[in-house]
Protein backbone atom coordinates (compact mmCIF):
# COMPACT_ATOMS: atom_id res chain seq x y z
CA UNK A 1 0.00 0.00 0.00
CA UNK A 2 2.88 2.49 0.53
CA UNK A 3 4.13 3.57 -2.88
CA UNK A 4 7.02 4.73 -2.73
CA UNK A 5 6.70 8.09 -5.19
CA UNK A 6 4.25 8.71 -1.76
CA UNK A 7 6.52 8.64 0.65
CA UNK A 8 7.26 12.56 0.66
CA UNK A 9 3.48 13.49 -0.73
CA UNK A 10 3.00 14.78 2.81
CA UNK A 11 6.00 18.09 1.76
CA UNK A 12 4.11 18.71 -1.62
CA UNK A 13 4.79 21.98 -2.88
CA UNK A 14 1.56 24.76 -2.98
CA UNK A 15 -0.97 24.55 -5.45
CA UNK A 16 -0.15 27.84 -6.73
CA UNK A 17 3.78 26.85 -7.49
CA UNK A 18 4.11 25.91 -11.82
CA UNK A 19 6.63 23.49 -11.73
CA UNK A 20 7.56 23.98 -15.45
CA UNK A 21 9.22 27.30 -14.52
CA UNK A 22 11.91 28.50 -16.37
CA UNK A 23 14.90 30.58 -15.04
CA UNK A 24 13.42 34.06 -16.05
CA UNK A 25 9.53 33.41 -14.79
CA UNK A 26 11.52 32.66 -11.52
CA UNK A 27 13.81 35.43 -11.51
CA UNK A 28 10.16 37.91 -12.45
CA UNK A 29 8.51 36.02 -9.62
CA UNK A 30 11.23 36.79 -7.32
CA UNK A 31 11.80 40.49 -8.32
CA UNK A 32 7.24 40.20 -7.56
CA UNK A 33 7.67 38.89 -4.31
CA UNK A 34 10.39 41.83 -3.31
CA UNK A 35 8.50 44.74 -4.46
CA UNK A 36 5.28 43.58 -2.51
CA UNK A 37 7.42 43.58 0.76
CA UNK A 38 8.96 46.87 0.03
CA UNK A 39 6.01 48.57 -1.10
CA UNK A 40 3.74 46.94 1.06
CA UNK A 41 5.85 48.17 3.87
CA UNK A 42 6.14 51.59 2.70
CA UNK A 43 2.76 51.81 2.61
CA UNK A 44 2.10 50.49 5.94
CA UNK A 45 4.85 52.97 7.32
CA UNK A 46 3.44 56.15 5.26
CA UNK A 47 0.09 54.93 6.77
CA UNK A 48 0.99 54.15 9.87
CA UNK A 49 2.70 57.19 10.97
CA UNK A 50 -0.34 59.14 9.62
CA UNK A 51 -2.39 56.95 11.71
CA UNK A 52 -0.03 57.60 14.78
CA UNK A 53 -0.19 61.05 14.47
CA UNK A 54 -3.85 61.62 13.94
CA UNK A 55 -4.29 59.48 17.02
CA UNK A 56 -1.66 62.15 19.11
CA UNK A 57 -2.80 64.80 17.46
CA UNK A 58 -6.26 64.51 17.36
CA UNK A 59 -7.62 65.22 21.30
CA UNK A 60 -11.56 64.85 20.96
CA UNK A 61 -12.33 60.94 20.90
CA UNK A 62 -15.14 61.01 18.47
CA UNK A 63 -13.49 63.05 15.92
CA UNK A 64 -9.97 60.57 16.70
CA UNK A 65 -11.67 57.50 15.83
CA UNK A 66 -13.45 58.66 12.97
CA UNK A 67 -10.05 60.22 11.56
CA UNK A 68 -8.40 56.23 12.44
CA UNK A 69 -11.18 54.70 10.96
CA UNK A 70 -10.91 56.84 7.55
CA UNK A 71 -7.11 56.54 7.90
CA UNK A 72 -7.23 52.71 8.35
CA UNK A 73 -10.11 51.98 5.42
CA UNK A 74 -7.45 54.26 3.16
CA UNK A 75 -4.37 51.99 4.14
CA UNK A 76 -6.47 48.61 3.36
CA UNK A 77 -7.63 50.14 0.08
CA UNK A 78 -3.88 51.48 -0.60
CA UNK A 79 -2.51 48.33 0.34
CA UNK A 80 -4.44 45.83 -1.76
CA UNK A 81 -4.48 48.04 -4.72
CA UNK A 82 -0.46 47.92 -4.64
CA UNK A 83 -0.52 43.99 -3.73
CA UNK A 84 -3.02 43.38 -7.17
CA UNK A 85 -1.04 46.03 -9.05
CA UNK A 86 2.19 43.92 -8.47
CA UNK A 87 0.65 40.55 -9.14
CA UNK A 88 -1.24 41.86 -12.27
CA UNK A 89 2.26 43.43 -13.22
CA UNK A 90 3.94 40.16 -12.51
CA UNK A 91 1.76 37.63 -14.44
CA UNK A 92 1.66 39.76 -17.32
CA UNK A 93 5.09 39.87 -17.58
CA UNK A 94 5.20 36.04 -17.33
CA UNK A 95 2.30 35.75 -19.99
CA UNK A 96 4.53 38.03 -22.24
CA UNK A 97 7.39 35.89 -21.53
CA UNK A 98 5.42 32.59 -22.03
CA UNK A 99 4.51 33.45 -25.85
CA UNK A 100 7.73 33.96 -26.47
């Protein structure tokens, strides 16, 4: 019963990873994978600090929250339109290469 092309099923790689992947889809993917940390985390630190400052600045409670809330709805909205940006950039990239 135990096959032995089984025996490391249990470490199979994500769904998401093509296994036919050449050296330059890799090297796009990789360069992909960079700029969402870096620009992810600019935008969480551009964000953030506005956040932190509205919350110091800001001394009435109502009008505090209301400025977080705003400021925090922006940052999710910044945030995923960078992270779809990147991947749309990426996989068109990789499409382009492809038909090559």
């Amino acid at each position: 019963m135990n096959q032995p092309g089984r025996k490391y099923a249990r470490f199979a790689v994500p769904h998401s990873f093509p296994p036919e992947m050449h050296f330059g889809e890799a090297i796009i993917r990789v360069i992909g994978a960079l700029a969402r940390i870096f620009l992810g985390s600019i935008v969480f630190a551009v964000c953030g600090a506005y956040i932190w400052y509205s919350w110091v600045a800001i001394h009435n409670v109502f009008l505090r929250l209301a400025a977080v809330t705003a400021l925090s709805l922006i940052f999710f909205a910044a945030f995923g339109a960078v992270m779809f940006a990147i991947h749309m950039g990426v996989e068109s990239v990789v499409r382009r290469m492809q038909g090559n």
